[in-house]
N, C-alpha and C. Protein backbone atom coordinates (compact mmCIF):
# COMPACT_ATOMS: atom_id res chain seq x y z
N UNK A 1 284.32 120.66 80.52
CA UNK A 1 285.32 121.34 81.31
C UNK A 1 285.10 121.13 82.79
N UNK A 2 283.70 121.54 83.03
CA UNK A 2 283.48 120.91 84.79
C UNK A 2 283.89 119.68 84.86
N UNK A 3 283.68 118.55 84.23
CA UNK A 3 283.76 117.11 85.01
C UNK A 3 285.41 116.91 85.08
N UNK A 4 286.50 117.70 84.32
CA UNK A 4 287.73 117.59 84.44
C UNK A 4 287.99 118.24 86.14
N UNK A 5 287.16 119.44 86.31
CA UNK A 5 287.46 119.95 88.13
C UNK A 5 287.11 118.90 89.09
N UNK A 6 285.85 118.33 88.67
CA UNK A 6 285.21 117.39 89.38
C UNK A 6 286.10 116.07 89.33
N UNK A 7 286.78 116.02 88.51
CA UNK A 7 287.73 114.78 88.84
C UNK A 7 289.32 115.59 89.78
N UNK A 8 289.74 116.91 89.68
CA UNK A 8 290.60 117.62 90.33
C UNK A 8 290.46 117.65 92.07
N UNK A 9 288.84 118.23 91.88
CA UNK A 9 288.27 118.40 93.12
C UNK A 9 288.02 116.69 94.03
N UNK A 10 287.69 115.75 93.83
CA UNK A 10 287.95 114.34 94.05
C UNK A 10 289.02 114.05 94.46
N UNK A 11 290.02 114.16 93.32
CA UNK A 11 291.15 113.72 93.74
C UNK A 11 291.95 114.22 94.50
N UNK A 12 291.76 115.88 95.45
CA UNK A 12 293.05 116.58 96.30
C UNK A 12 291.84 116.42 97.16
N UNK A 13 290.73 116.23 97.39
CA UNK A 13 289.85 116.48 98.33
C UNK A 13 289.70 115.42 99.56
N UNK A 14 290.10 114.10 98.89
CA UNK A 14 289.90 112.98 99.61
C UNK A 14 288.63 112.59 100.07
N UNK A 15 287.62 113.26 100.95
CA UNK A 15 286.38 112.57 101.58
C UNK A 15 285.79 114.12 101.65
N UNK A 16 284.68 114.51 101.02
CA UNK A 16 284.02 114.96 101.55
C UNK A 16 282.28 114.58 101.94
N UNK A 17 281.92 115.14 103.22
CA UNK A 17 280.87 114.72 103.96
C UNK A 17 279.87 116.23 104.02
N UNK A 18 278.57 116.19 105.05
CA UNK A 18 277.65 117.13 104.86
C UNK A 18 278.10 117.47 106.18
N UNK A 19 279.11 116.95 106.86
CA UNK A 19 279.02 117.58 108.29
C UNK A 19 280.48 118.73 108.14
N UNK A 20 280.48 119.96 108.29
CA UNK A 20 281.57 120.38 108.62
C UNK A 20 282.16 120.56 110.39
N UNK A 21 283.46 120.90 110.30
CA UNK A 21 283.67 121.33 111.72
C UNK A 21 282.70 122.24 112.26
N UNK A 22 282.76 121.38 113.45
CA UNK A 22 281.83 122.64 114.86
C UNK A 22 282.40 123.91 115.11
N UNK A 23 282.19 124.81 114.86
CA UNK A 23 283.27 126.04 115.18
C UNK A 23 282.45 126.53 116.58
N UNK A 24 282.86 126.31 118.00
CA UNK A 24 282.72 126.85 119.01
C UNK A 24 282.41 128.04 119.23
N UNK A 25 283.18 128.97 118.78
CA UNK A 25 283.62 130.23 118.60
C UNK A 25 282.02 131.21 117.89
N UNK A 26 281.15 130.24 117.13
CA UNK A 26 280.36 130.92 116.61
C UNK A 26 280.72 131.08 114.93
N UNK A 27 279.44 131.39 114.01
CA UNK A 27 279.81 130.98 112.93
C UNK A 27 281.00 132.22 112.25
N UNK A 28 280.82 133.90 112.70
CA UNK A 28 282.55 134.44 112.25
C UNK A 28 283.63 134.54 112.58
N UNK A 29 283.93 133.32 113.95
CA UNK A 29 285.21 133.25 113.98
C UNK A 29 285.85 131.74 113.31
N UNK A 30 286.61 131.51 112.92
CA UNK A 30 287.02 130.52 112.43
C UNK A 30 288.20 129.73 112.64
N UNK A 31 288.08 128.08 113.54
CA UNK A 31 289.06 127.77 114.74
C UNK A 31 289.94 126.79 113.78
N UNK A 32 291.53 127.60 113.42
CA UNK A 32 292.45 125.97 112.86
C UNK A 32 293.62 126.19 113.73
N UNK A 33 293.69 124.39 113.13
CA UNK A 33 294.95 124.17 114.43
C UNK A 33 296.20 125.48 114.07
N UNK A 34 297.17 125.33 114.99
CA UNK A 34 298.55 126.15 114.82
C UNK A 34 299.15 125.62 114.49
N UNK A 35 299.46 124.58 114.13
CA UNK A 35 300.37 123.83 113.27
C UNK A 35 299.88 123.85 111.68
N UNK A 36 298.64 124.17 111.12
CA UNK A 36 298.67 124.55 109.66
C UNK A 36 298.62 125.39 109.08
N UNK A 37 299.12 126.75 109.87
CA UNK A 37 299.59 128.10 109.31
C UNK A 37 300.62 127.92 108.79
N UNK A 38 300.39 128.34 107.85
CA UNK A 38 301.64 128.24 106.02
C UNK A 38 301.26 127.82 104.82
N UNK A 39 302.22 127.80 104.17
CA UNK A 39 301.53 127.37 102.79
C UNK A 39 301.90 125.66 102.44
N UNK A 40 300.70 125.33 101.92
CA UNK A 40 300.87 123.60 101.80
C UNK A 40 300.78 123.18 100.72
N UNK A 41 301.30 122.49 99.97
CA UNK A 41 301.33 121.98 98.37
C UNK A 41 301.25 120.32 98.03
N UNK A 42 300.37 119.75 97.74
CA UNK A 42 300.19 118.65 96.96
C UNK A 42 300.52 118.92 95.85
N UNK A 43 300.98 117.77 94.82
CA UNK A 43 300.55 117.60 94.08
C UNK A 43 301.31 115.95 93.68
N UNK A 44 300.78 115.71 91.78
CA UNK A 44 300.94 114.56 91.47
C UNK A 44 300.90 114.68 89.97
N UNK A 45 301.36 113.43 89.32
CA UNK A 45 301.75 113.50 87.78
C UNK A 45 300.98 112.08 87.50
N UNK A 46 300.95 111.94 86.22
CA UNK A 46 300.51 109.99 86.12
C UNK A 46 301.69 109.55 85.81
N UNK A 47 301.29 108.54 85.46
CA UNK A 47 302.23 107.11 85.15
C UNK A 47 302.89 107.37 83.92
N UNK A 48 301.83 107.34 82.90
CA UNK A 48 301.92 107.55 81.76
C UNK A 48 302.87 108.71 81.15
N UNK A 49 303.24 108.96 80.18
CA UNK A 49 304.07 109.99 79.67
C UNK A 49 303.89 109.92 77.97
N UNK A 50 303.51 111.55 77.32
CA UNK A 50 304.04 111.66 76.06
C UNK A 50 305.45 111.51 75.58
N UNK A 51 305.53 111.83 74.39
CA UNK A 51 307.04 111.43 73.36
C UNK A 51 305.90 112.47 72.09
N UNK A 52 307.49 112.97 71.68
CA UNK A 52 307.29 113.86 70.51
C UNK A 52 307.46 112.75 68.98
N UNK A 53 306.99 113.12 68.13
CA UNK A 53 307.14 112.55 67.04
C UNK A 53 308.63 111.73 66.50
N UNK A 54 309.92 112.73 67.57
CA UNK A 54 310.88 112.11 67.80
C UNK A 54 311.66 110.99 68.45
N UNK A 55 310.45 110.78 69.41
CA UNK A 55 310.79 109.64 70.57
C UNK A 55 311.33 110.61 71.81
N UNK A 56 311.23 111.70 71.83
CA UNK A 56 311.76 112.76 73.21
C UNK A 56 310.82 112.48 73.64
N UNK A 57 310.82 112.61 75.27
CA UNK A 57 310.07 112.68 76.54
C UNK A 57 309.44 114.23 75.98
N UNK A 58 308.24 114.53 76.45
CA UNK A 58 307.70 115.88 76.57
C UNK A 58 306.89 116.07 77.80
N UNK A 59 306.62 114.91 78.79
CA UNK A 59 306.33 115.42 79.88
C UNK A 59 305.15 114.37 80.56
N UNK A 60 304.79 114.67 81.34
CA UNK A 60 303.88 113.24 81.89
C UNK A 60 302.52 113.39 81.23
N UNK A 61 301.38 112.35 81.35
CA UNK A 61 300.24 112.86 80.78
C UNK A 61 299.26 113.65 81.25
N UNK A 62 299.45 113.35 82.51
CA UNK A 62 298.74 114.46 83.11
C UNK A 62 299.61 115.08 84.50
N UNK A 63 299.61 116.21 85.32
CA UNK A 63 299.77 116.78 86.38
C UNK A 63 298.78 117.54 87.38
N UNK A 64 298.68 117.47 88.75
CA UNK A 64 297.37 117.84 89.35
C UNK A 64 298.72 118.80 90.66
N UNK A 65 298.41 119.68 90.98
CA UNK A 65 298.63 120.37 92.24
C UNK A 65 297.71 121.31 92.41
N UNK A 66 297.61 121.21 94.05
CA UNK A 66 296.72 122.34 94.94
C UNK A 66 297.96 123.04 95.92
N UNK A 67 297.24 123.85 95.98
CA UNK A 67 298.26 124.93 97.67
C UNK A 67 297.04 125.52 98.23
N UNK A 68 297.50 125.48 99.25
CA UNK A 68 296.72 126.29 100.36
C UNK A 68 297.66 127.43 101.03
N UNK A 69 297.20 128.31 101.06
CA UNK A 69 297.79 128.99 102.20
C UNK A 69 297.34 129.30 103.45
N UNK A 70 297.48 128.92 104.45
CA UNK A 70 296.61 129.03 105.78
C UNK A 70 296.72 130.12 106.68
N UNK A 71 296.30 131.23 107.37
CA UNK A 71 296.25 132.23 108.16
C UNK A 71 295.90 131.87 109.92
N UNK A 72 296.50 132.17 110.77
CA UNK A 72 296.38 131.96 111.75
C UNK A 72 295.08 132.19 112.33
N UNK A 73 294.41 133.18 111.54
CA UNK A 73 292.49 133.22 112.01
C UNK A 73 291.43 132.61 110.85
N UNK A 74 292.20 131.56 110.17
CA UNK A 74 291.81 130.44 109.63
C UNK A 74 291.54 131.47 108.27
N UNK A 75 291.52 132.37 108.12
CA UNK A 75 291.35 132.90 106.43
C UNK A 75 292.52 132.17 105.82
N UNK A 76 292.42 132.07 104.14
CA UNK A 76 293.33 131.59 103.55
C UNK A 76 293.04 131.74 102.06
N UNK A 77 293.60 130.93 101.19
CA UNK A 77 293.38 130.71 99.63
C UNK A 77 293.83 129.52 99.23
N UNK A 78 293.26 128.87 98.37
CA UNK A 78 293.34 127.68 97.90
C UNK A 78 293.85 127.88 96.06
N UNK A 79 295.23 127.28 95.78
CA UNK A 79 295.38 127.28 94.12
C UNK A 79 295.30 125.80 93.54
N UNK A 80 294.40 125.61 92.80
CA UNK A 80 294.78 124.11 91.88
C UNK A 80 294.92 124.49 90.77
N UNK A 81 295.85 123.29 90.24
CA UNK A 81 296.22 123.28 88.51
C UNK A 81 295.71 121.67 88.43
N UNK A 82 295.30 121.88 87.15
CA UNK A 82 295.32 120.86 85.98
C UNK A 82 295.95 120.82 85.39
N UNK A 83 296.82 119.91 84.75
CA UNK A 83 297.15 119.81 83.14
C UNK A 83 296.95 118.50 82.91
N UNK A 84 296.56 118.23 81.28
CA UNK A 84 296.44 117.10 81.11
C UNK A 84 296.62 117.14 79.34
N UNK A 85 297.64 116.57 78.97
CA UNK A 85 298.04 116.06 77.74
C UNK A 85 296.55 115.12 76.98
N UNK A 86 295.95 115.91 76.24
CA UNK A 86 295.06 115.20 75.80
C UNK A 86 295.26 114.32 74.11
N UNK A 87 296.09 114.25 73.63
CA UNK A 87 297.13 113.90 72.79
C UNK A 87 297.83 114.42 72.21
N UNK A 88 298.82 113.80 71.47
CA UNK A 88 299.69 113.96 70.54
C UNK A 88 299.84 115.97 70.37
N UNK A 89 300.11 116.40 70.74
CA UNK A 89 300.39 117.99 70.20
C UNK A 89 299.13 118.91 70.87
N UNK A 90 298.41 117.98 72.00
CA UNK A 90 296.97 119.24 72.10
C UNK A 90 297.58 119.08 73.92
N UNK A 91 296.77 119.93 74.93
CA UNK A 91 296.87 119.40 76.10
C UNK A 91 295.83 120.45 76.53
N UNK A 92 295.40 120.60 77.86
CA UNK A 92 294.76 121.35 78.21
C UNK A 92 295.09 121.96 80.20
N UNK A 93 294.86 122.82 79.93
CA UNK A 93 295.65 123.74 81.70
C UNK A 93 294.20 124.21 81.93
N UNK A 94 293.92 123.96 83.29
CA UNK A 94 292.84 124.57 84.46
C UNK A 94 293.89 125.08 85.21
N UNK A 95 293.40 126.39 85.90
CA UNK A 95 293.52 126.88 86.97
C UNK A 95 292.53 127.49 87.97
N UNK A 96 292.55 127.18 89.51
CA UNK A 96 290.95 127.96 89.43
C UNK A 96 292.06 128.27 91.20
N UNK A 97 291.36 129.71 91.28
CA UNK A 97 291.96 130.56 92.35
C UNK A 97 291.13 130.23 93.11
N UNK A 98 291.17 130.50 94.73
CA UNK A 98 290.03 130.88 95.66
C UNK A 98 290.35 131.85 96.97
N UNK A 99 289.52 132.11 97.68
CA UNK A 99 289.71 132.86 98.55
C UNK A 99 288.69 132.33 99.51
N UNK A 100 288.82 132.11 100.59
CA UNK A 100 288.44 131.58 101.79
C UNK A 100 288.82 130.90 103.14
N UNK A 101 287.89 130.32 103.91
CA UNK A 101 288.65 130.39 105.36
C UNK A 101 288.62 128.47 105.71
N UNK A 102 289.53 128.61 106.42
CA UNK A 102 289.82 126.97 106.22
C UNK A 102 289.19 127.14 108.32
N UNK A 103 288.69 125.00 108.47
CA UNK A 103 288.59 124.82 110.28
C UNK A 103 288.87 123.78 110.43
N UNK A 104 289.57 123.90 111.71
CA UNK A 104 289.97 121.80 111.66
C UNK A 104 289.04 122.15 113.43
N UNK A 105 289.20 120.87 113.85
CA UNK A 105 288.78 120.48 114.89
C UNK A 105 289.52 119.17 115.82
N UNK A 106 289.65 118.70 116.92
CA UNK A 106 290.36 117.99 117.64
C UNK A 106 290.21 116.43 117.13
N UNK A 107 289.13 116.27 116.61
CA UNK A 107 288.72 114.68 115.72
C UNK A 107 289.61 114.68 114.48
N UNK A 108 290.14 115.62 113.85
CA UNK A 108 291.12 114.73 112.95
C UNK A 108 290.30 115.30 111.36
N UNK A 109 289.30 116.63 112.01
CA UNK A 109 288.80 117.15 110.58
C UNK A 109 289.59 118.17 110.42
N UNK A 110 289.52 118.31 108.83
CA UNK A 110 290.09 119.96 108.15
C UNK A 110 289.38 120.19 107.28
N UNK A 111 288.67 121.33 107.08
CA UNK A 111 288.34 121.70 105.77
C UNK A 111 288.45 123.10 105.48
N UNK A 112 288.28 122.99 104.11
CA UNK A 112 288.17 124.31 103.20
C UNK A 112 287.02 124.76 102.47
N UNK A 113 286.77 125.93 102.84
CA UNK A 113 285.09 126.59 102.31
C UNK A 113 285.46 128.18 101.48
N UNK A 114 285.71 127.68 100.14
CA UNK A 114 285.72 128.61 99.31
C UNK A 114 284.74 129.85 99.25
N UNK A 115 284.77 131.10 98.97
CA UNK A 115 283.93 132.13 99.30
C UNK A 115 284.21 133.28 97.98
N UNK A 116 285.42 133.25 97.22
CA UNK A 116 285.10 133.52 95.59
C UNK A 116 286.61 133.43 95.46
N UNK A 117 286.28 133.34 93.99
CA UNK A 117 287.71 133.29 92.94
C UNK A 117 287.50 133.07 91.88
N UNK A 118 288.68 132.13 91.13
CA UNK A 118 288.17 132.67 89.39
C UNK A 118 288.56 131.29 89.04
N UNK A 119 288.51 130.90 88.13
CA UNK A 119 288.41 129.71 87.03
C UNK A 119 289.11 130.25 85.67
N UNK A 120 290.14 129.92 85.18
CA UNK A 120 290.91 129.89 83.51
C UNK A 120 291.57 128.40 83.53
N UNK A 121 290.79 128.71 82.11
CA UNK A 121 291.63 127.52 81.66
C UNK A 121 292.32 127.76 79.83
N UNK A 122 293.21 126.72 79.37
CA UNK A 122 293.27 126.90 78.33
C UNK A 122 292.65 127.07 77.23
N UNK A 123 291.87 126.28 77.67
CA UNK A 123 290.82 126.65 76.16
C UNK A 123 289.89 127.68 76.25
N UNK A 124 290.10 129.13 77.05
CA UNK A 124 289.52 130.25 76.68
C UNK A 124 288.31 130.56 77.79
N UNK A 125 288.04 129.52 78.48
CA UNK A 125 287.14 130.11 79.56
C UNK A 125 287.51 130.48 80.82
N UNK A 126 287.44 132.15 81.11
CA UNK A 126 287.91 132.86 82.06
C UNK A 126 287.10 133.66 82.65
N UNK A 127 286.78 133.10 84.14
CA UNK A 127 285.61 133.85 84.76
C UNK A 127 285.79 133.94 86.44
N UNK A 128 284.68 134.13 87.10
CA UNK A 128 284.48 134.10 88.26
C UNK A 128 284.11 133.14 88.82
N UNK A 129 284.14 132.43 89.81
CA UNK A 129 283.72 131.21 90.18
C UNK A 129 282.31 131.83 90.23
N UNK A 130 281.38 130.60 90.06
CA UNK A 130 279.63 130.46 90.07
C UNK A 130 279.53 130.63 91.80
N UNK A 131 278.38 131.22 91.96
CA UNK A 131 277.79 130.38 93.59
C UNK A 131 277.47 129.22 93.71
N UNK A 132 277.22 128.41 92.74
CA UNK A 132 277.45 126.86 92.88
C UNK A 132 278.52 125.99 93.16
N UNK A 133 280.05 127.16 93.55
CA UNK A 133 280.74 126.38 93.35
C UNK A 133 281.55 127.19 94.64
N UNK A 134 280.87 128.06 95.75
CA UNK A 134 281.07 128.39 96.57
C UNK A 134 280.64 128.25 97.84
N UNK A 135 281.21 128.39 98.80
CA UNK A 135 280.27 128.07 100.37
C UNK A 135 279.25 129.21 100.52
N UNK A 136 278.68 129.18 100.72
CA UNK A 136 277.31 130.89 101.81
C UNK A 136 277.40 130.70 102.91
N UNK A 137 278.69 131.62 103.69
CA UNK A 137 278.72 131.92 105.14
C UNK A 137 277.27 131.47 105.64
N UNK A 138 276.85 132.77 105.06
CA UNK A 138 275.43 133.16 105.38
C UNK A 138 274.26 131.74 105.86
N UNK A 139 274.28 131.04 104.64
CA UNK A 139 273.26 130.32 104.82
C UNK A 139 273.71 128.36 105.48
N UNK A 140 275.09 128.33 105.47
CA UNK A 140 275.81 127.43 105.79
C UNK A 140 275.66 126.28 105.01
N UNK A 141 275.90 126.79 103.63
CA UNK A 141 275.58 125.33 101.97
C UNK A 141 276.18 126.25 101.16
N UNK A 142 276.67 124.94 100.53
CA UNK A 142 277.40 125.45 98.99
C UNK A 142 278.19 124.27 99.12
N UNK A 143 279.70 124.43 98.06
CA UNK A 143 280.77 123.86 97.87
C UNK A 143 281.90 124.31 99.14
N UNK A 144 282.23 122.79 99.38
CA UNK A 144 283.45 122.92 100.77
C UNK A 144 283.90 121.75 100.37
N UNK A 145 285.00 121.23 100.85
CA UNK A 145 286.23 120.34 100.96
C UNK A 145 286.49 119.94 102.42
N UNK A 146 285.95 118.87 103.07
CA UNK A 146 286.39 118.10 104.12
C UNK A 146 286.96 117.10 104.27
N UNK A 147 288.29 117.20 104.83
CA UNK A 147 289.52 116.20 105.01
C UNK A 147 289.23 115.37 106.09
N UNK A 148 289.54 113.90 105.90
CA UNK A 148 289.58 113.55 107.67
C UNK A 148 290.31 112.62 107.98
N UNK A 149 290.90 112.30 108.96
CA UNK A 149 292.03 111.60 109.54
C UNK A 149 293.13 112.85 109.45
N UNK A 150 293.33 114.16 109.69
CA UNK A 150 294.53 114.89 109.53
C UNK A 150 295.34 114.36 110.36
N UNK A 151 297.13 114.16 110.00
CA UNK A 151 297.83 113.80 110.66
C UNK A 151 298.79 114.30 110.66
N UNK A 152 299.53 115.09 111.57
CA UNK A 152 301.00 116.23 111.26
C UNK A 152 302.30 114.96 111.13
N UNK A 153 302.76 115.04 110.54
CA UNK A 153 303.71 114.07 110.24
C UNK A 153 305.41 115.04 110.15
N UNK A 154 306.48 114.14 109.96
CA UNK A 154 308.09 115.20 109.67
C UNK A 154 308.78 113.77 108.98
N UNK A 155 308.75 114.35 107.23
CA UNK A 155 309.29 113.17 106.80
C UNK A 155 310.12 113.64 106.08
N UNK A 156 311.66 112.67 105.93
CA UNK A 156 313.11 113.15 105.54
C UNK A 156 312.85 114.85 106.15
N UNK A 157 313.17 115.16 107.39
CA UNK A 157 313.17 116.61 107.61
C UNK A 157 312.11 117.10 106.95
N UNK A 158 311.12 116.82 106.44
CA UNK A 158 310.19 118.17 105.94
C UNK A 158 308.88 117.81 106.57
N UNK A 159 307.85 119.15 107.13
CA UNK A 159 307.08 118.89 107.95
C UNK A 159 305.87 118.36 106.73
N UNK A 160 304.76 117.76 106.74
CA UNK A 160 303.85 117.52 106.23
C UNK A 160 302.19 117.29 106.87
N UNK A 161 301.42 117.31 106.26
CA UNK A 161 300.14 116.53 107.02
C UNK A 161 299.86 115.31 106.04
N UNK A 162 299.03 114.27 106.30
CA UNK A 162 298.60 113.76 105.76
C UNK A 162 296.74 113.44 105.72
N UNK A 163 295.60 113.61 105.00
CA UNK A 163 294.74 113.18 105.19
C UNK A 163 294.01 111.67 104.19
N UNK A 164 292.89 111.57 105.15
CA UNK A 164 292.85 109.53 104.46
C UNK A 164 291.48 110.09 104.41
N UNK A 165 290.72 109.73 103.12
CA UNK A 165 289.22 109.87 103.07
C UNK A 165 289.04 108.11 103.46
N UNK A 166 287.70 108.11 103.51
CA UNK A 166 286.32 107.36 104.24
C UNK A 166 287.51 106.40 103.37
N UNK A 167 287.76 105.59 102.29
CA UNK A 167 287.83 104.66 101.11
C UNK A 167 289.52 104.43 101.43
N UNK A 168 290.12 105.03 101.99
CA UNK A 168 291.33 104.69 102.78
C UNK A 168 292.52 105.28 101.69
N UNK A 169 291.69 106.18 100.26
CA UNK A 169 293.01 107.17 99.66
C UNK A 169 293.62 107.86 100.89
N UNK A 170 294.89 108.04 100.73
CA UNK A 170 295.85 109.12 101.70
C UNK A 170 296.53 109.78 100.79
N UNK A 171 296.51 111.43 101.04
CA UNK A 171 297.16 112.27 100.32
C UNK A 171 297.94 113.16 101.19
N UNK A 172 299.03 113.58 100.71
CA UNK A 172 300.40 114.13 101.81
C UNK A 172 300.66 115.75 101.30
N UNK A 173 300.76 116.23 102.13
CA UNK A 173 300.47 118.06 101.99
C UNK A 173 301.78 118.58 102.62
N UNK A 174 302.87 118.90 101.84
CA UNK A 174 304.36 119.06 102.38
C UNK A 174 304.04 120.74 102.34
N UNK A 175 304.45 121.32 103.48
CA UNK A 175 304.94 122.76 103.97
C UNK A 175 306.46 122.96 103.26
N UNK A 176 305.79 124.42 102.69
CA UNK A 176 306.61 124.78 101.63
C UNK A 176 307.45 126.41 102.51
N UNK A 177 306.50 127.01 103.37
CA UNK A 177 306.63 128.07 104.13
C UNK A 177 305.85 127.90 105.30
């Protein structure tokens, strides 16, 4: 079940590194730009697609979305889904909540440092996120998400960002609110 997040977490994460943003401000205030207050939504489907025993479409084989919601004093929450059609009549749904504070900085970083939430998925495991799978204000280690190259973009009318990890993936984050 982890290595399915670990491929979730990879794939909306783009690059992450050991360096986070410098927060000026000191480590409890927390500095993001003003342009990423709102809520932001990736997501993506594969290529591939099931068919029912009938030859009907039933849906792609897999689907991945995250949201963020961003707060003007950088608190926020992070939602991803999984789904993934694992064959013929089975499939399987992750969801894992979070709660935490997002920082960008003038170089073109953003990240997100989870601080608790929960994990369900379909097949029956429903819990709290681990501290292994959270940041420690406190001790400045754990699990975080650092974006880099952020770029505010306005495509067909809708505002977006885009970030490019180290390997030159680019993933596009359309404002929903």
């Amino acid at each position: 079940m982890m290595a399915l997040f670990a491929i979730v977490s990879t794939a909306t994460s783009c690059s992450k590194n050991s360096t986070k943003p410098v927060n000026p401000s000191g480590p409890s205030e927390h500095v993001v730009d003003a342009k990423l207050v709102g809520t932001w939504i990736w997501t993506s489907s594969g290529d591939a697609s099931w068919y029912d025993e009938n030859g009907v479409y039933t849906g792609p084989f897999y689907g991945l979305a995250e949201r963020y919601e961003i707060h003007a004093d950088g608190s926020g929450s992070s939602f991803s889904h999984l789904y993934s059609t694992i064959g013929a009549g089975s499939s399987l749904e992750v969801n894992i909540a979070s709660e935490g504070f997002f920082e960008s900085d003038n170089a073109g970083h953003f990240g997100y440092f989870p601080l608790s939430g929960t994990y369900k998925s379909s097949s029956g495991e429903n819990r709290n996120l681990r501290p292994d799978e959270l940041y420690n204000e406190a001790t400045g280690e754990g699990k975080y998400y650092l974006y880099q190259k952020l770029v505010f973009k306005t495509i067909d009318g809708r505002e977006c960002f885009e970030v490019t990890s180290s390997d030159g993936l680019t993933d596009r984050y359309y404002k929903i609110n």
